[in-house]
PDB file of N, CA and C in Angstrom:
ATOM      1  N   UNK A   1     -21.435 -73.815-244.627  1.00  0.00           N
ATOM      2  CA  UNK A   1     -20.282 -74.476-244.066  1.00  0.00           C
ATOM      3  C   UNK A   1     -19.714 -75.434-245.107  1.00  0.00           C
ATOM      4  N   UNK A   2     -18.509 -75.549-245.171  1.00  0.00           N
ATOM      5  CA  UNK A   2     -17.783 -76.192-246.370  1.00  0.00           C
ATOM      6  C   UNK A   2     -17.069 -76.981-245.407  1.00  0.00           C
ATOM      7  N   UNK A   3     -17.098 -78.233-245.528  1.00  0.00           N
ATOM      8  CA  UNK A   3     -16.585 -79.661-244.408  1.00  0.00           C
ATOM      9  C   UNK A   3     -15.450 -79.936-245.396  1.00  0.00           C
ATOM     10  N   UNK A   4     -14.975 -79.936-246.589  1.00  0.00           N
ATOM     11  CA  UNK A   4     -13.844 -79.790-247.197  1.00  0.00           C
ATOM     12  C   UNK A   4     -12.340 -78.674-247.272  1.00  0.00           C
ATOM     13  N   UNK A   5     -13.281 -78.042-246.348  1.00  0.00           N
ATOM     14  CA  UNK A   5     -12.381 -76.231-246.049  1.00  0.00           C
ATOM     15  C   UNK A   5     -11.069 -77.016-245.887  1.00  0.00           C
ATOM     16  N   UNK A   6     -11.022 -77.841-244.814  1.00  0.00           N
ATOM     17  CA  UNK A   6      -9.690 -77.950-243.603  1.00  0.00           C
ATOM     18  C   UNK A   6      -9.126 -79.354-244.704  1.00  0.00           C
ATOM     19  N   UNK A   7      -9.259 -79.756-246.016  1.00  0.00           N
ATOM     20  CA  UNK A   7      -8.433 -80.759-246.536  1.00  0.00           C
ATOM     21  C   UNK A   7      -7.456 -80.221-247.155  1.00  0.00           C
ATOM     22  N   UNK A   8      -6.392 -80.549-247.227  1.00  0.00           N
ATOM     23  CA  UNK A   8      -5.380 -79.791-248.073  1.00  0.00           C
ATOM     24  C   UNK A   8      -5.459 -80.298-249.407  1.00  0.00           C
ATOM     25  N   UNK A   9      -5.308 -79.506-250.294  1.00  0.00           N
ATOM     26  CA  UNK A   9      -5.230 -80.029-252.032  1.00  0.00           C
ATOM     27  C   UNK A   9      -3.930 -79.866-252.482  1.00  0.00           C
ATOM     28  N   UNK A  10      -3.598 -80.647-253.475  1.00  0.00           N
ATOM     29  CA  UNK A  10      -2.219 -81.119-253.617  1.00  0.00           C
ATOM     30  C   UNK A  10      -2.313 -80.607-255.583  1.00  0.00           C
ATOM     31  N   UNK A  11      -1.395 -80.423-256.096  1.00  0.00           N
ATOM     32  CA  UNK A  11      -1.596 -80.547-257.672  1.00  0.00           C
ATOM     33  C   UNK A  11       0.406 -81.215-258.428  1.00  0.00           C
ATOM     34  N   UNK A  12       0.037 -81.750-259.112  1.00  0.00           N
ATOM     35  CA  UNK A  12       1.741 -82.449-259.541  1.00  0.00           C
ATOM     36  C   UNK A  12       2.071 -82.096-261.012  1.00  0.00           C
ATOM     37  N   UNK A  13       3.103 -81.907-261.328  1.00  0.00           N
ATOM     38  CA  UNK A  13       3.119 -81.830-263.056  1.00  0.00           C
ATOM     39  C   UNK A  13       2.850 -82.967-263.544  1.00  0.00           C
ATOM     40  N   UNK A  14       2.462 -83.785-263.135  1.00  0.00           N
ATOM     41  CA  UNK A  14       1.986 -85.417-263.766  1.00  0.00           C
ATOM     42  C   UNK A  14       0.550 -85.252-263.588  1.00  0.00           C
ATOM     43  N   UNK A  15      -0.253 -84.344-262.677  1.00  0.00           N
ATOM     44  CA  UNK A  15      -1.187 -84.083-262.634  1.00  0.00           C
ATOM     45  C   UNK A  15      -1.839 -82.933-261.977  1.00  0.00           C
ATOM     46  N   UNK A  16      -2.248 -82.017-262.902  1.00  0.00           N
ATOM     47  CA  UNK A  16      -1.950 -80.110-262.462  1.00  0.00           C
ATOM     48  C   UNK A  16      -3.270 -80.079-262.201  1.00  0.00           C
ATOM     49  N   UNK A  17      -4.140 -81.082-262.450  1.00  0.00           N
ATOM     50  CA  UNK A  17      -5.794 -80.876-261.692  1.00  0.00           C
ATOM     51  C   UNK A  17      -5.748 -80.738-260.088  1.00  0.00           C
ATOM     52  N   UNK A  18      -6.330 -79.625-259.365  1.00  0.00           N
ATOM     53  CA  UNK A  18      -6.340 -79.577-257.998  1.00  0.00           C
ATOM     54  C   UNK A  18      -6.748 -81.111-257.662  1.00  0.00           C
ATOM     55  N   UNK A  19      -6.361 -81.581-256.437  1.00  0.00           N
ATOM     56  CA  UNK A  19      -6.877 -82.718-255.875  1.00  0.00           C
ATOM     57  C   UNK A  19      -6.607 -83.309-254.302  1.00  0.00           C
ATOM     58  N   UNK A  20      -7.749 -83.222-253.477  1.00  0.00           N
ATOM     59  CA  UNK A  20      -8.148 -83.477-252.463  1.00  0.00           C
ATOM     60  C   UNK A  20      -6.717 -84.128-251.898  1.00  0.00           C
ATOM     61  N   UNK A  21      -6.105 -84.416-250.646  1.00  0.00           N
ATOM     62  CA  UNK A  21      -5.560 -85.069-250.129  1.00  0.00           C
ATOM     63  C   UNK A  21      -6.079 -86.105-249.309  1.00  0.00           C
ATOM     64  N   UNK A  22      -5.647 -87.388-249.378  1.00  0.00           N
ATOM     65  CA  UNK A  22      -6.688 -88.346-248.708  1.00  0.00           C
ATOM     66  C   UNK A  22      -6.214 -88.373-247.004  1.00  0.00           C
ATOM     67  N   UNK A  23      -7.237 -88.266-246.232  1.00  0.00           N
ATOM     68  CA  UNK A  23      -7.549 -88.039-245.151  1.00  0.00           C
ATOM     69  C   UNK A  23      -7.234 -89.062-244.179  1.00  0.00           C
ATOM     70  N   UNK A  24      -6.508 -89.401-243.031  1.00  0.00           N
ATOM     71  CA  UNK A  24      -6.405 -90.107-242.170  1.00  0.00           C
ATOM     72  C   UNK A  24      -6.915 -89.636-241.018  1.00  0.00           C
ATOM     73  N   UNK A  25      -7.816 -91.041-240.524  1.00  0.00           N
ATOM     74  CA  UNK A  25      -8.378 -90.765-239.124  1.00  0.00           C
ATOM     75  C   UNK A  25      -7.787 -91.434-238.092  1.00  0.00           C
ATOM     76  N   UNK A  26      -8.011 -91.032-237.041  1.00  0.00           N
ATOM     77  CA  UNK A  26      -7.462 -91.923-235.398  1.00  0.00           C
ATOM     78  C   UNK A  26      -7.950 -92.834-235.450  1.00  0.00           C
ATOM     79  N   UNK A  27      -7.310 -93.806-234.528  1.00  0.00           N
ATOM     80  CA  UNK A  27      -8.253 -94.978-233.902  1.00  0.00           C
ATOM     81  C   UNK A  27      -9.430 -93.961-232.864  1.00  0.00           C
ATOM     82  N   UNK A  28     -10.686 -94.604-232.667  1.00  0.00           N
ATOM     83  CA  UNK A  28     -11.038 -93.707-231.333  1.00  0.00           C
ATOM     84  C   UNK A  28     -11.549 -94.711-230.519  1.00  0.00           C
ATOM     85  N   UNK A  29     -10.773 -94.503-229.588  1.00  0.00           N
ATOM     86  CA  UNK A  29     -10.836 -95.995-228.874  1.00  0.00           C
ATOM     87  C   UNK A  29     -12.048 -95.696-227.995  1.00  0.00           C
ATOM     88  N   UNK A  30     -12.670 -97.107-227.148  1.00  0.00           N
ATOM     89  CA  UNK A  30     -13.753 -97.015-226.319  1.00  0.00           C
ATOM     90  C   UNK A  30     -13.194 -96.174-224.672  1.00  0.00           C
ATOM     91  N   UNK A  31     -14.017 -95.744-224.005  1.00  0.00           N
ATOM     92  CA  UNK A  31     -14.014 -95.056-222.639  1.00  0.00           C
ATOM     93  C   UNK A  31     -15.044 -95.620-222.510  1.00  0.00           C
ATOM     94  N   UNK A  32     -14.977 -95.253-221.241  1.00  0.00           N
ATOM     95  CA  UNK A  32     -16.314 -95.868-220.156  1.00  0.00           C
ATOM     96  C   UNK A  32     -16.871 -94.683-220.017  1.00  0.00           C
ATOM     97  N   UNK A  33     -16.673 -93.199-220.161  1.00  0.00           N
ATOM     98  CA  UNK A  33     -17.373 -91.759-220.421  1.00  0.00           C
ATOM     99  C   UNK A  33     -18.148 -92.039-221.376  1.00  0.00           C
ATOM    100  N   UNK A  34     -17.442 -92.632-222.525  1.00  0.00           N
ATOM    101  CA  UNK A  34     -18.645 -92.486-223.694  1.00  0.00           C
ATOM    102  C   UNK A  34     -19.961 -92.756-223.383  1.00  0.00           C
ATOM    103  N   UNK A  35     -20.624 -91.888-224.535  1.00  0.00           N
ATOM    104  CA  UNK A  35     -22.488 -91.932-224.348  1.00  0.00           C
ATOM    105  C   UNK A  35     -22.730 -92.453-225.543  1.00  0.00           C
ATOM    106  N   UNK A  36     -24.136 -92.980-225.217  1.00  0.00           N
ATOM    107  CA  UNK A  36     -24.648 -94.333-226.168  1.00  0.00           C
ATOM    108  C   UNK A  36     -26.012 -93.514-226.696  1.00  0.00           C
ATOM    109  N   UNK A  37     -26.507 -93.206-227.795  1.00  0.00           N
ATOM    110  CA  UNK A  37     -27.836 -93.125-228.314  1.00  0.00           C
ATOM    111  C   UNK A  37     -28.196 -93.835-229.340  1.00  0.00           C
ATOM    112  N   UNK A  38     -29.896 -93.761-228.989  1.00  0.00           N
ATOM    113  CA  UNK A  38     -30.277 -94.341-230.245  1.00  0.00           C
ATOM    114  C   UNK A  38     -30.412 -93.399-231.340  1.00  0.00           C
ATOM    115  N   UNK A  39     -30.863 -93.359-232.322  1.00  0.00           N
ATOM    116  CA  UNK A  39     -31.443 -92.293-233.464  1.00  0.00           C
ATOM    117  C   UNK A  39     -32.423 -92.721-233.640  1.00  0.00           C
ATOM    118  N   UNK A  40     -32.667 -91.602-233.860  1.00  0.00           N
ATOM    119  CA  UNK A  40     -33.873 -91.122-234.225  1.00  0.00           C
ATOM    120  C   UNK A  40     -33.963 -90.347-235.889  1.00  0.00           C
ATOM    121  N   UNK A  41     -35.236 -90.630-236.312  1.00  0.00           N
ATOM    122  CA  UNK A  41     -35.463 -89.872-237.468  1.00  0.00           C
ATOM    123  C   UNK A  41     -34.807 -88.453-238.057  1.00  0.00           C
ATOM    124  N   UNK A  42     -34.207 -88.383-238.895  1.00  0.00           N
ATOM    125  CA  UNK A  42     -33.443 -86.746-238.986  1.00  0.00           C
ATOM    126  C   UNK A  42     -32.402 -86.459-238.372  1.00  0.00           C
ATOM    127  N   UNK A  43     -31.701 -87.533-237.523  1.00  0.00           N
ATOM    128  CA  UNK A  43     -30.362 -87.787-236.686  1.00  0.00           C
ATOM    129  C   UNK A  43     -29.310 -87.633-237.829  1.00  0.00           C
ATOM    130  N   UNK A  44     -28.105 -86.707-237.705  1.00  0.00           N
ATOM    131  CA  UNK A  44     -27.153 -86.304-238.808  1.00  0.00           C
ATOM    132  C   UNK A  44     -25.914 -85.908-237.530  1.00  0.00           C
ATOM    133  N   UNK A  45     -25.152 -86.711-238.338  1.00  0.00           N
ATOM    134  CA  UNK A  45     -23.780 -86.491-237.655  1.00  0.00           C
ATOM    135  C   UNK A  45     -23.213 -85.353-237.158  1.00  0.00           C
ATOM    136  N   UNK A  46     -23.314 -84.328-238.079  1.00  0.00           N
ATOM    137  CA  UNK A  46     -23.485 -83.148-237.388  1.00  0.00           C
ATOM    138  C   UNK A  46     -24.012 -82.401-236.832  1.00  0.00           C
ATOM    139  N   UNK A  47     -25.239 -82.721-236.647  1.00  0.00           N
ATOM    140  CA  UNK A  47     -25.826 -82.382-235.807  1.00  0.00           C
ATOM    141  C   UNK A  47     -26.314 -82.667-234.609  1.00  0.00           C
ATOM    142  N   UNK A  48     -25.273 -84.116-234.164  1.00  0.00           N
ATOM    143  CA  UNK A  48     -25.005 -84.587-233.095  1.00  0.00           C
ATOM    144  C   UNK A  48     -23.923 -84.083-232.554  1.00  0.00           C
ATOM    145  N   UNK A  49     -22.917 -83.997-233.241  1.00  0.00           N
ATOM    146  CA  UNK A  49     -21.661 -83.522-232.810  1.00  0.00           C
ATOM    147  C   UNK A  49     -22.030 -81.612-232.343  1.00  0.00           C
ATOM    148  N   UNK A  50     -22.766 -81.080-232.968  1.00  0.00           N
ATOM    149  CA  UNK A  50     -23.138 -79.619-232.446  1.00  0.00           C
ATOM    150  C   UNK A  50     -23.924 -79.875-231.013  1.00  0.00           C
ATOM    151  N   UNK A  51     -24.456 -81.196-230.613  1.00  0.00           N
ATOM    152  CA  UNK A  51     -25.127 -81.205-229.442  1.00  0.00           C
ATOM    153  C   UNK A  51     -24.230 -81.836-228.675  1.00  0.00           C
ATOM    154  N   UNK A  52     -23.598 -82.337-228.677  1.00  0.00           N
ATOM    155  CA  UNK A  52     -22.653 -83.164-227.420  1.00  0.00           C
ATOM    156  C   UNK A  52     -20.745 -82.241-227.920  1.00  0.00           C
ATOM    157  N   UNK A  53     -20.664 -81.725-228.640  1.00  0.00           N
ATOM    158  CA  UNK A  53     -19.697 -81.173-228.735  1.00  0.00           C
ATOM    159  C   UNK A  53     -18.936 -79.554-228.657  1.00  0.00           C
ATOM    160  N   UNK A  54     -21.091 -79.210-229.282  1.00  0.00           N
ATOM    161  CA  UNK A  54     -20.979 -77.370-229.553  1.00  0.00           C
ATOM    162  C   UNK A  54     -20.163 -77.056-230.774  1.00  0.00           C
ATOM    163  N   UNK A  55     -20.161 -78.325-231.585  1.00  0.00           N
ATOM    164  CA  UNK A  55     -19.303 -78.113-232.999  1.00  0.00           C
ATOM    165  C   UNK A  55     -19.772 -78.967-233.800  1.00  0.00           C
ATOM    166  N   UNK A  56     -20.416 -78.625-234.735  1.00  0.00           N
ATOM    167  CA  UNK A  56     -20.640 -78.831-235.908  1.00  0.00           C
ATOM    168  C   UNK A  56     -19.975 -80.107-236.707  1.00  0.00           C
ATOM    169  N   UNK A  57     -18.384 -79.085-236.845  1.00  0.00           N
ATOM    170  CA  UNK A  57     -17.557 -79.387-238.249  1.00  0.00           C
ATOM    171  C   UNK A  57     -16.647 -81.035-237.293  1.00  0.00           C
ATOM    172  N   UNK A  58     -17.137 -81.420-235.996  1.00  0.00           N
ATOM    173  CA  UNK A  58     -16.197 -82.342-235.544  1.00  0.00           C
ATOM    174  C   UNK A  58     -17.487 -83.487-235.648  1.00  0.00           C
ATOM    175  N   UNK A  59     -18.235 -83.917-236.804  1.00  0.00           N
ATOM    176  CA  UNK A  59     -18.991 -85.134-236.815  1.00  0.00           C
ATOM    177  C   UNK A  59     -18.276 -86.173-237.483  1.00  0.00           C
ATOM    178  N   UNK A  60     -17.054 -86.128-238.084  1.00  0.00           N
ATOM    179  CA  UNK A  60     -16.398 -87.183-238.521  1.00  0.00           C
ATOM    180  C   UNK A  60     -15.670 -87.816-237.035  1.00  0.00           C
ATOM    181  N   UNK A  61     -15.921 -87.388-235.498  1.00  0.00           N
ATOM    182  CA  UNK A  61     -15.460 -88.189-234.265  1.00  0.00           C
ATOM    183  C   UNK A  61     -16.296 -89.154-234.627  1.00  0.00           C
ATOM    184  N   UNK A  62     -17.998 -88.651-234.252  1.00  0.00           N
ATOM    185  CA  UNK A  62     -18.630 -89.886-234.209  1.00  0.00           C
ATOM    186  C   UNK A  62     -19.276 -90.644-235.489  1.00  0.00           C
ATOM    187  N   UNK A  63     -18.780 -90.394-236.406  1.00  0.00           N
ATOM    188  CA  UNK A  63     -18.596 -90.877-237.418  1.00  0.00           C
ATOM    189  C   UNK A  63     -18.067 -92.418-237.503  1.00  0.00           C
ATOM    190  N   UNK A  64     -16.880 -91.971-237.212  1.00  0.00           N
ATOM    191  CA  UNK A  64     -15.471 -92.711-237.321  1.00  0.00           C
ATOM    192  C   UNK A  64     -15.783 -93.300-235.794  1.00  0.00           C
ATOM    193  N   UNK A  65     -16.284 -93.345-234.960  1.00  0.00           N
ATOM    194  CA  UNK A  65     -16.425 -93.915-233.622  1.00  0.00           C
ATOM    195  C   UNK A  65     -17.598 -95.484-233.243  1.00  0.00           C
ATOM    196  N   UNK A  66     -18.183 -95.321-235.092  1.00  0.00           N
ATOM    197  CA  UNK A  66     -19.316 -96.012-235.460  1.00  0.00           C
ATOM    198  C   UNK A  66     -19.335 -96.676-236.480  1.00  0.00           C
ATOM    199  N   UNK A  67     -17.902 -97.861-236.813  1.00  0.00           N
ATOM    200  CA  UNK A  67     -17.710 -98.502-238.040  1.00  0.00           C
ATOM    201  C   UNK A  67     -18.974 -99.046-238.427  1.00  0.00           C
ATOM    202  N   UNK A  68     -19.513 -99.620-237.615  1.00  0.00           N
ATOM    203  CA  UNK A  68     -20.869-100.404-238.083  1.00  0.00           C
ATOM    204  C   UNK A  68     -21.925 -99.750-239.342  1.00  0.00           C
ATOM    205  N   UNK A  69     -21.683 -98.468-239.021  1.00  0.00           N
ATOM    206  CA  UNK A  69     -22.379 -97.100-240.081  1.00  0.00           C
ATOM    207  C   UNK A  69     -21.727 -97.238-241.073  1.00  0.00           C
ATOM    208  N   UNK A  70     -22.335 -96.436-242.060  1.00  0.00           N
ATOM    209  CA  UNK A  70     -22.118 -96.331-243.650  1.00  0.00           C
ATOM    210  C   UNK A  70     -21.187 -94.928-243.368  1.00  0.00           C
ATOM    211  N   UNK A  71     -20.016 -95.321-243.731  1.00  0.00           N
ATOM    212  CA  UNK A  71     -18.918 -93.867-243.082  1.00  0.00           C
ATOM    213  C   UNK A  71     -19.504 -92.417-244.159  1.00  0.00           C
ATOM    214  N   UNK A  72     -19.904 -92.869-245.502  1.00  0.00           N
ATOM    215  CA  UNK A  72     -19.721 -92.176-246.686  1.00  0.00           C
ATOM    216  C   UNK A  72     -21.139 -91.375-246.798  1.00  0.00           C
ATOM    217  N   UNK A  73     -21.923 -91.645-245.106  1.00  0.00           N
ATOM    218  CA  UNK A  73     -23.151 -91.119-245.083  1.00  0.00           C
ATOM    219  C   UNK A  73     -23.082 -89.975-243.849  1.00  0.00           C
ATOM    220  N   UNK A  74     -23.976 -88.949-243.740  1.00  0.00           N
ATOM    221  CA  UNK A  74     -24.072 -88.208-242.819  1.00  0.00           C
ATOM    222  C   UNK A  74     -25.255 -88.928-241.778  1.00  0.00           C
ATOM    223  N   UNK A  75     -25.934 -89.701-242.585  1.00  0.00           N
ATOM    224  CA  UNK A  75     -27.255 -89.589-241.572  1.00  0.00           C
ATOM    225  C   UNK A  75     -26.881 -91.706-241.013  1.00  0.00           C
ATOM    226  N   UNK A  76     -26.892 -91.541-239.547  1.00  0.00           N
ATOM    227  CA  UNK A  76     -26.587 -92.705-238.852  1.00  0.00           C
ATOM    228  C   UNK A  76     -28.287 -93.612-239.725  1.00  0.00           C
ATOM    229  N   UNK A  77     -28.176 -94.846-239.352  1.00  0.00           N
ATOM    230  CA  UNK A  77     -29.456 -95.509-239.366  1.00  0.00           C
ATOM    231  C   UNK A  77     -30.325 -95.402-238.589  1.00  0.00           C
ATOM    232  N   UNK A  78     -31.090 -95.120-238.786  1.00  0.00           N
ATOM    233  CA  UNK A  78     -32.386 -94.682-237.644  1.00  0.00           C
ATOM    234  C   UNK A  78     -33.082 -95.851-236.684  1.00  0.00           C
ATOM    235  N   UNK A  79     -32.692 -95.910-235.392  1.00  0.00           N
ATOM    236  CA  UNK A  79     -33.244 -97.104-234.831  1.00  0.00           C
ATOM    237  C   UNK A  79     -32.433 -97.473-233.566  1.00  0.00           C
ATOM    238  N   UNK A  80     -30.713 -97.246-234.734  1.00  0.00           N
ATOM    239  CA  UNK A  80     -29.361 -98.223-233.667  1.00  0.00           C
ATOM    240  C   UNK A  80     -28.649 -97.426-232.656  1.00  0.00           C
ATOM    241  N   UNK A  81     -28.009 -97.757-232.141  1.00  0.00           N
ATOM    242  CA  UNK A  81     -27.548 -97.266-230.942  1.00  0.00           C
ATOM    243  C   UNK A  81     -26.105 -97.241-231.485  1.00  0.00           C
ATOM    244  N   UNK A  82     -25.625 -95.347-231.365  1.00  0.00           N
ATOM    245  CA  UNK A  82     -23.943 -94.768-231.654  1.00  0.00           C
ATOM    246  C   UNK A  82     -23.726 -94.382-230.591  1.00  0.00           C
ATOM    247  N   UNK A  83     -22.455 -94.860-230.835  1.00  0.00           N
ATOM    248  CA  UNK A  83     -21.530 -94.148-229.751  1.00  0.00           C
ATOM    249  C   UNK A  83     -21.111 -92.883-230.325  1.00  0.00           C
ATOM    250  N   UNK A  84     -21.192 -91.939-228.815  1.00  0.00           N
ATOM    251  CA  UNK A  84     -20.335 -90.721-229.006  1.00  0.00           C
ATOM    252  C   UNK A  84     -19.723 -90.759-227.916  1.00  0.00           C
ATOM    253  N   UNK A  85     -18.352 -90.833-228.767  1.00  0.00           N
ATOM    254  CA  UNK A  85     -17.021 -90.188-227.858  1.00  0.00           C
ATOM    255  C   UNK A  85     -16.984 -89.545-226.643  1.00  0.00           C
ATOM    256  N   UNK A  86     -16.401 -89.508-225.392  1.00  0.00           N
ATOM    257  CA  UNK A  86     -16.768 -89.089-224.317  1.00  0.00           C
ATOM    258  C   UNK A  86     -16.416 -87.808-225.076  1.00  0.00           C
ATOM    259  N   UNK A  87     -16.667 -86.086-224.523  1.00  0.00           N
ATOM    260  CA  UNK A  87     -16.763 -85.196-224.727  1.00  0.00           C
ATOM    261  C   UNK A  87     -14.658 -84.574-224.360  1.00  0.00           C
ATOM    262  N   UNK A  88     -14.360 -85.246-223.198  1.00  0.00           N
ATOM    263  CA  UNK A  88     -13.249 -84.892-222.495  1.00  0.00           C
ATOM    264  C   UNK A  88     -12.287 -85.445-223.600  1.00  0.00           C
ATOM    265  N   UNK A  89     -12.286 -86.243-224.099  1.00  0.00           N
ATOM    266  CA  UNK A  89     -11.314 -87.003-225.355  1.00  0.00           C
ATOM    267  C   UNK A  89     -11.288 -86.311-226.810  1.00  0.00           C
ATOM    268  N   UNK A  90     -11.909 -85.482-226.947  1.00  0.00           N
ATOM    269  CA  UNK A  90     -12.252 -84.943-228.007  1.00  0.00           C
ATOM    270  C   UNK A  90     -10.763 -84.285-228.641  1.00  0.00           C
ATOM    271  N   UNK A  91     -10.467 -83.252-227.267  1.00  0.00           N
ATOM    272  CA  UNK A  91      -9.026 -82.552-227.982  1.00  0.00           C
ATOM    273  C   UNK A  91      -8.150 -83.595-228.124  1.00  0.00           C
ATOM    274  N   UNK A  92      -7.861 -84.624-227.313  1.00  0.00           N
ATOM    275  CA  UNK A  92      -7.080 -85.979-228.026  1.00  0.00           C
ATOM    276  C   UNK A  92      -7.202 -86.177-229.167  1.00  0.00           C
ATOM    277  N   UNK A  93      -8.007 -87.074-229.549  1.00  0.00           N
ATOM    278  CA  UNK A  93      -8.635 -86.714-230.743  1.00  0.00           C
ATOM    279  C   UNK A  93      -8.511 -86.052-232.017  1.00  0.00           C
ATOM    280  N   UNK A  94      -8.231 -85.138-231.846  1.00  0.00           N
ATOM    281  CA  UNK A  94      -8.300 -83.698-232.728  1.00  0.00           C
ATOM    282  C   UNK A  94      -6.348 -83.498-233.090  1.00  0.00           C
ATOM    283  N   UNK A  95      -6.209 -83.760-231.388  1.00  0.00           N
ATOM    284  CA  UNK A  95      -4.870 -83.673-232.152  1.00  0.00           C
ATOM    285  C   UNK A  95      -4.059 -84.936-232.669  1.00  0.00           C
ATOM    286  N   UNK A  96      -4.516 -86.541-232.149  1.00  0.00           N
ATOM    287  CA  UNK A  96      -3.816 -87.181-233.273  1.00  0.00           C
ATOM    288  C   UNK A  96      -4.316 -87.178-234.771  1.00  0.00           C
ATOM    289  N   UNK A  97      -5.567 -86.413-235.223  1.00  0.00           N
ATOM    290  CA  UNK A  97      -5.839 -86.436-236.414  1.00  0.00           C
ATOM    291  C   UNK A  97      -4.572 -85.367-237.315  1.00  0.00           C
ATOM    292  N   UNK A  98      -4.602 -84.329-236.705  1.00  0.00           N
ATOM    293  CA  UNK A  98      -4.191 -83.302-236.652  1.00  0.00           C
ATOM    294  C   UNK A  98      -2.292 -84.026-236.927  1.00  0.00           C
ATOM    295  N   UNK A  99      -2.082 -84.797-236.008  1.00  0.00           N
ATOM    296  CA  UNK A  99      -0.470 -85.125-236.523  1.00  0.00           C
ATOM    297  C   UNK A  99      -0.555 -86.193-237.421  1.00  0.00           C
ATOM    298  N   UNK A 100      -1.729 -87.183-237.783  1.00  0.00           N
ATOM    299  CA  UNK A 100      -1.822 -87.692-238.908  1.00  0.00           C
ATOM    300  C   UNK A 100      -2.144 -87.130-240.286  1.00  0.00           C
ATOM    301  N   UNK A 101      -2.519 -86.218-240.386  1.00  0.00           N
ATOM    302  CA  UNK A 101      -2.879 -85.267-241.650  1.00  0.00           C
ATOM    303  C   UNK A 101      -1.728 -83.970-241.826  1.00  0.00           C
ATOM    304  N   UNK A 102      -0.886 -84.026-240.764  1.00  0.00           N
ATOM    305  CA  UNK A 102       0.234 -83.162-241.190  1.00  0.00           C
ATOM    306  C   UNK A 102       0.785 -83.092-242.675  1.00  0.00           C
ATOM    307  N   UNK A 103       0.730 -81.977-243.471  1.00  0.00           N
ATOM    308  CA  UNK A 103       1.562 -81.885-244.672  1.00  0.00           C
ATOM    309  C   UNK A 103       3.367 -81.531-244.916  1.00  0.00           C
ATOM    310  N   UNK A 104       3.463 -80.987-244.158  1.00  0.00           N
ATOM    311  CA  UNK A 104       4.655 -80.842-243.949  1.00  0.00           C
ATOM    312  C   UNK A 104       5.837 -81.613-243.315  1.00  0.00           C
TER     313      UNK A 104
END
């Protein structure tokens, strides 16, 4: 799985090296749906998001749902208590990322 698939790359005659487009995320605001865990040892963002979501490639929700975390890491701190996004908010979600990362 390539978690870079869905970034668009940009290249300029000022600079013809392919290069990443920088990424904007939603706010993701609190619900009273949301679920609270602790972690545990070997706890990885995506592989939380494949258990409360059935998707994998959507661990930058609870990622981004958990400023307190090291964003630039996959694996939460082992111990603290993340929020994940209620499950029903998700396509929200998805699509204000989705009109914030618009290229066109």
């Amino acid at each position: 799985m390539n978690r870079y698939s869905s970034i668009p790359i940009t290249t300029t005659p000022q600079s013809p090296k392919p290069r990443y487009i920088n990424v904007k995320y939603p706010l993701i605001f609190l619900d009273p749906q949301d679920i609270y865990v602790y972690t545990a040892q070997g706890d990885r963002y995506d592989i939380l998001a494949q258990s409360f979501y059935s998707d994998s490639t959507l661990w930058w929700i609870i990622n981004r749902a958990n400023p307190a975390q090291d964003s630039n890491s996959i694996f939460p701190t082992v111990g603290t208590q993340i929020r994940i996004p209620a499950p029903s908010n998700v396509s929200t979600i998805i699509s204000q990322y989705e009109t914030l990362n618009r290229t066109s």
